[in-house]
Protein backbone atom coordinates (compact mmCIF):
# COMPACT_ATOMS: atom_id res chain seq x y z
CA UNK A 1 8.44 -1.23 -3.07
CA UNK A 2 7.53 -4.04 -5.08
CA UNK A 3 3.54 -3.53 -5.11
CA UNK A 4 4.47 0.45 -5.59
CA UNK A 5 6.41 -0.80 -8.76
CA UNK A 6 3.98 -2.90 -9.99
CA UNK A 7 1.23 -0.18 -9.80
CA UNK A 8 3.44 2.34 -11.21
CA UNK A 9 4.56 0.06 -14.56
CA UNK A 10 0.42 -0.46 -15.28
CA UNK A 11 -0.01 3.51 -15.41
CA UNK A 12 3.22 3.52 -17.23
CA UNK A 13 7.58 3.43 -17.18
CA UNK A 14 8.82 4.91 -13.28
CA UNK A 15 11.72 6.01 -11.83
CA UNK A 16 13.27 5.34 -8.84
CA UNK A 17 12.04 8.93 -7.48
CA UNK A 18 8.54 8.03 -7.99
CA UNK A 19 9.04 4.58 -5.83
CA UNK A 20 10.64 7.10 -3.36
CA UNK A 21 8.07 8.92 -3.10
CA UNK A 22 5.49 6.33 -1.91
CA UNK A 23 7.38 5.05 0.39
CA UNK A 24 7.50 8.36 2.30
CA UNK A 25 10.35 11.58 3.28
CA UNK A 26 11.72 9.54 6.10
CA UNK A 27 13.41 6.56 3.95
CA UNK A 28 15.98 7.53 2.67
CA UNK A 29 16.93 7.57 -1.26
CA UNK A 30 19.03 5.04 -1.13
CA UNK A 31 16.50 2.27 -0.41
CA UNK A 32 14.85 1.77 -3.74
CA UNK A 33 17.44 2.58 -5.77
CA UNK A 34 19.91 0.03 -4.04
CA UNK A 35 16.56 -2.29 -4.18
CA UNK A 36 15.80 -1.45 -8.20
CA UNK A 37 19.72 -2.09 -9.06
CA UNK A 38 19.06 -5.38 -7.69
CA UNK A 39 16.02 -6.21 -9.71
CA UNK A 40 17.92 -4.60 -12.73
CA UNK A 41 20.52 -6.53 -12.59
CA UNK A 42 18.51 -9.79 -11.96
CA UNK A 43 16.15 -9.29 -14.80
CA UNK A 44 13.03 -7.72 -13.22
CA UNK A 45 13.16 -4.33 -14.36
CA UNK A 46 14.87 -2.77 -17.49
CA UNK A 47 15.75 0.91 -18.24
CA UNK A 48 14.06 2.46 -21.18
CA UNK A 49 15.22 2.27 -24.24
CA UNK A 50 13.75 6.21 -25.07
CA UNK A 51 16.58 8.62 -25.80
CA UNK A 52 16.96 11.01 -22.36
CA UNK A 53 18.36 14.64 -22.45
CA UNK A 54 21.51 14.75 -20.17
CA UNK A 55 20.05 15.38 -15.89
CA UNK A 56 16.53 13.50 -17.19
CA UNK A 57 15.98 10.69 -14.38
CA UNK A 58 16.16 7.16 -15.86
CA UNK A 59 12.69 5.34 -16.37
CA UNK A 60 12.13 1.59 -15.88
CA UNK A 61 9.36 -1.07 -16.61
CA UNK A 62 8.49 -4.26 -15.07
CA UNK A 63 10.65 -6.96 -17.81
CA UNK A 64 9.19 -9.86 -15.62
CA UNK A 65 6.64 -9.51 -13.20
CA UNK A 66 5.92 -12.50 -11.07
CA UNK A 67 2.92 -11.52 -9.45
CA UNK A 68 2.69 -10.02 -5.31
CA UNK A 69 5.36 -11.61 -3.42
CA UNK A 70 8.29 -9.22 -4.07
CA UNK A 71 11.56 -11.00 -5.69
CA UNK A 72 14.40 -11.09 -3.10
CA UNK A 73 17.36 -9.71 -4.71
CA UNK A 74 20.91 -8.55 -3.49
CA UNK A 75 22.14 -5.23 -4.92
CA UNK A 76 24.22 -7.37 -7.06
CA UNK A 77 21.56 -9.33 -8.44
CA UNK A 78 21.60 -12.39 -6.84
CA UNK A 79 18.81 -13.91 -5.37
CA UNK A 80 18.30 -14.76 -1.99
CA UNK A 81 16.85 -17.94 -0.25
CA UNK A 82 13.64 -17.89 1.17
CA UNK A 83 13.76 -16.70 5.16
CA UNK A 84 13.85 -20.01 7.06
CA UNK A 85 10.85 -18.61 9.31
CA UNK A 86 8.69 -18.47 5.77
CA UNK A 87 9.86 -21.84 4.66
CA UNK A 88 8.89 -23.06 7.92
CA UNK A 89 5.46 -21.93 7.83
CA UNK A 90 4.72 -23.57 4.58
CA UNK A 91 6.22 -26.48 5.49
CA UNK A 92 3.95 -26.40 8.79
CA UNK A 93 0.61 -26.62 6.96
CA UNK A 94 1.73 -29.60 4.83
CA UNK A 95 3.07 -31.44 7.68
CA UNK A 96 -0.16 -32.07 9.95
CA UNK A 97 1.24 -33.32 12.93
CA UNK A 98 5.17 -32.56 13.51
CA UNK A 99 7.94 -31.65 16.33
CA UNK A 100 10.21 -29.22 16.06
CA UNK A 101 13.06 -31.09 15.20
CA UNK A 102 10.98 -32.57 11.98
CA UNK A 103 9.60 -29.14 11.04
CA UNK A 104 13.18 -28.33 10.64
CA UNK A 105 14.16 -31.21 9.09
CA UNK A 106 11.19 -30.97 6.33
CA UNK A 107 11.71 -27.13 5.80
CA UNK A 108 15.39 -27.03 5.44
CA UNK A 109 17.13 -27.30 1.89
CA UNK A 110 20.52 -27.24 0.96
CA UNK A 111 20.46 -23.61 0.00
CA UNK A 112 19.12 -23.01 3.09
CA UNK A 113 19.53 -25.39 6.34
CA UNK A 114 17.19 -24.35 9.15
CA UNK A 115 18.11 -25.29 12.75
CA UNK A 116 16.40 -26.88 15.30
CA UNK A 117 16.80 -23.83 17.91
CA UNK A 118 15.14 -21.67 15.26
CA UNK A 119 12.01 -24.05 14.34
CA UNK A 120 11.45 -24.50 18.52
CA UNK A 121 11.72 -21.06 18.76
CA UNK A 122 8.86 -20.44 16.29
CA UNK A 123 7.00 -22.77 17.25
CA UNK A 124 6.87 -21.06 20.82
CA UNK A 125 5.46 -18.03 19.35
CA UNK A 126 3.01 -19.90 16.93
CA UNK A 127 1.37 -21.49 20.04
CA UNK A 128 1.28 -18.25 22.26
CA UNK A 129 -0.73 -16.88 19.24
CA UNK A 130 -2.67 -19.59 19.18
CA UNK A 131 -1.43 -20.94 15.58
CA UNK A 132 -0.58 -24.48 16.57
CA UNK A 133 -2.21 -26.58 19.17
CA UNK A 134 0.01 -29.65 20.84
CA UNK A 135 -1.14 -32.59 20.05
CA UNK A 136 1.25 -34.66 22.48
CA UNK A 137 3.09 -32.66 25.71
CA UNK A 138 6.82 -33.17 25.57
CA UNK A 139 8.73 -34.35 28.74
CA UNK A 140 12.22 -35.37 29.31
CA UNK A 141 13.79 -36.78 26.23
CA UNK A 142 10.24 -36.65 23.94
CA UNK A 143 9.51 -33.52 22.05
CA UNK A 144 6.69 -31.79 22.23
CA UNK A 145 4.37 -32.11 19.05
CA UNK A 146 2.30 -29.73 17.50
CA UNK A 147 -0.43 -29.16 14.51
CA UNK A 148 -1.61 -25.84 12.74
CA UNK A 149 -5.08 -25.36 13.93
CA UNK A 150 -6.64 -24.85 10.47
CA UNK A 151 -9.02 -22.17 11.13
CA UNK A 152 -5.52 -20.37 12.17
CA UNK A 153 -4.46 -20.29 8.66
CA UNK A 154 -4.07 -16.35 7.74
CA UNK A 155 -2.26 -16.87 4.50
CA UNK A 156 0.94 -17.25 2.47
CA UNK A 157 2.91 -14.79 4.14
CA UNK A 158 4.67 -16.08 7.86
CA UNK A 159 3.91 -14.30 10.90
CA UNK A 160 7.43 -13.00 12.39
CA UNK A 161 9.06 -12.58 15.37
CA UNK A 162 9.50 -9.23 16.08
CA UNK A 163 12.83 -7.54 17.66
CA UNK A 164 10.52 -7.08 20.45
CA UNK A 165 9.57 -10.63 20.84
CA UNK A 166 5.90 -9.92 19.37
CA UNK A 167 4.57 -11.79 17.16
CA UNK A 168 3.57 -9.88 13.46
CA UNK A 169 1.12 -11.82 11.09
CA UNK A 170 1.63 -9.44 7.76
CA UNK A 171 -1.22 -11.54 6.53
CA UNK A 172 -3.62 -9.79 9.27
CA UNK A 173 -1.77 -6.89 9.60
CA UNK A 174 -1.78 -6.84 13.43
CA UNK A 175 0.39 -8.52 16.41
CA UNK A 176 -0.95 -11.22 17.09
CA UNK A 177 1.23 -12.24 20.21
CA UNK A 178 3.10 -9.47 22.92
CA UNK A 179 5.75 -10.85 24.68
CA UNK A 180 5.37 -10.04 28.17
CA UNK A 181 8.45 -9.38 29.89
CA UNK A 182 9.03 -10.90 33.92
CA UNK A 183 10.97 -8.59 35.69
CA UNK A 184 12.05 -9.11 39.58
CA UNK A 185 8.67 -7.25 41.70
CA UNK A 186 6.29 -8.06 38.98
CA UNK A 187 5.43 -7.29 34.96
CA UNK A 188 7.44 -4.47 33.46
């Protein structure tokens, strides 16, 4: 919505119809304009100060536009913390070599405390996909450590974990990783 705003404020004001109607008939209404009260009340956007005839939809502009990655906003205008997977994969590439339990460590901020469960968990995926390489196998009581193969690097954006265990690298725009479930007999 964020990109569709952006373009929309270079041709000119918007409303939240016009977002709408990028986005396609199957999301529902309620989407951008719970999204663009958000960014209204944080700052982002502004109504227009034009005079409107009574029923006229209400037009907006971009009041602070900070470039692709779209401002996360509650409806009430609060801002939200970065997702602990994308701090984690930022925090990755600086670290070089790393376990888990550091990557957590080093990613997590007051604001917003990562846990140890969550970095292993990524970390899984990132070396199914073939993100990290381990640099030193882990065996009882010493952790397994890992390092971002460089040529791996996709971008800014963090791949995520899908609800059905795939791995998504918005970066690439493809799954990178399928799960593959065990079942009793064989694959499923």
């Amino acid at each position: 919505m964020w990109e569709t705003m952006r373009r929309l404020n270079a041709e000119g004001e918007f409303t939240v119809r016009d977002v709408w109607l990028v986005m396609g008939p199957e999301a529902p209404i309620s989407r951008p304009r719970d999204y663009m009260e958000g960014l209204e009340r944080a700052g982002y956007i502004k109504r227009s100060d034009a005079p409107r005839k009574s029923g006229q939809p209400v037009m907006f502009h971009l009041a602070r536009d900070i470039g692709v990655e779209a401002p996360r906003v509650r409806r009430n205008g609060t801002e939200l913390p970065p997702p602990g997977r994308e701090q984690l994969w930022r925090t990755l590439k600086i670290l070089g070599d790393f376990t888990a339990a550091e990557l957590a460590d080093a990613a997590s901020t007051p604001a917003s405390p990562i846990k140890r469960t969550t970095a292993e968990e990524y970390c899984h995926y990132l070396k199914q996909a073939g993100y990290l390489g381990i640099t030193r196998e882990g065996s009882p009581g010493i952790a397994t450590r890992y390092r971002l193969i460089p040529s791996r690097w996709s971008g800014p954006k963090a791949p995520m974990i899908q609800r059905t265990k795939n791995l998504f690298d918005p970066n690439r725009g493809e799954v990178v990783y399928q799960h593959v479930t065990h079942t009793e007999g064989g694959e499923a």
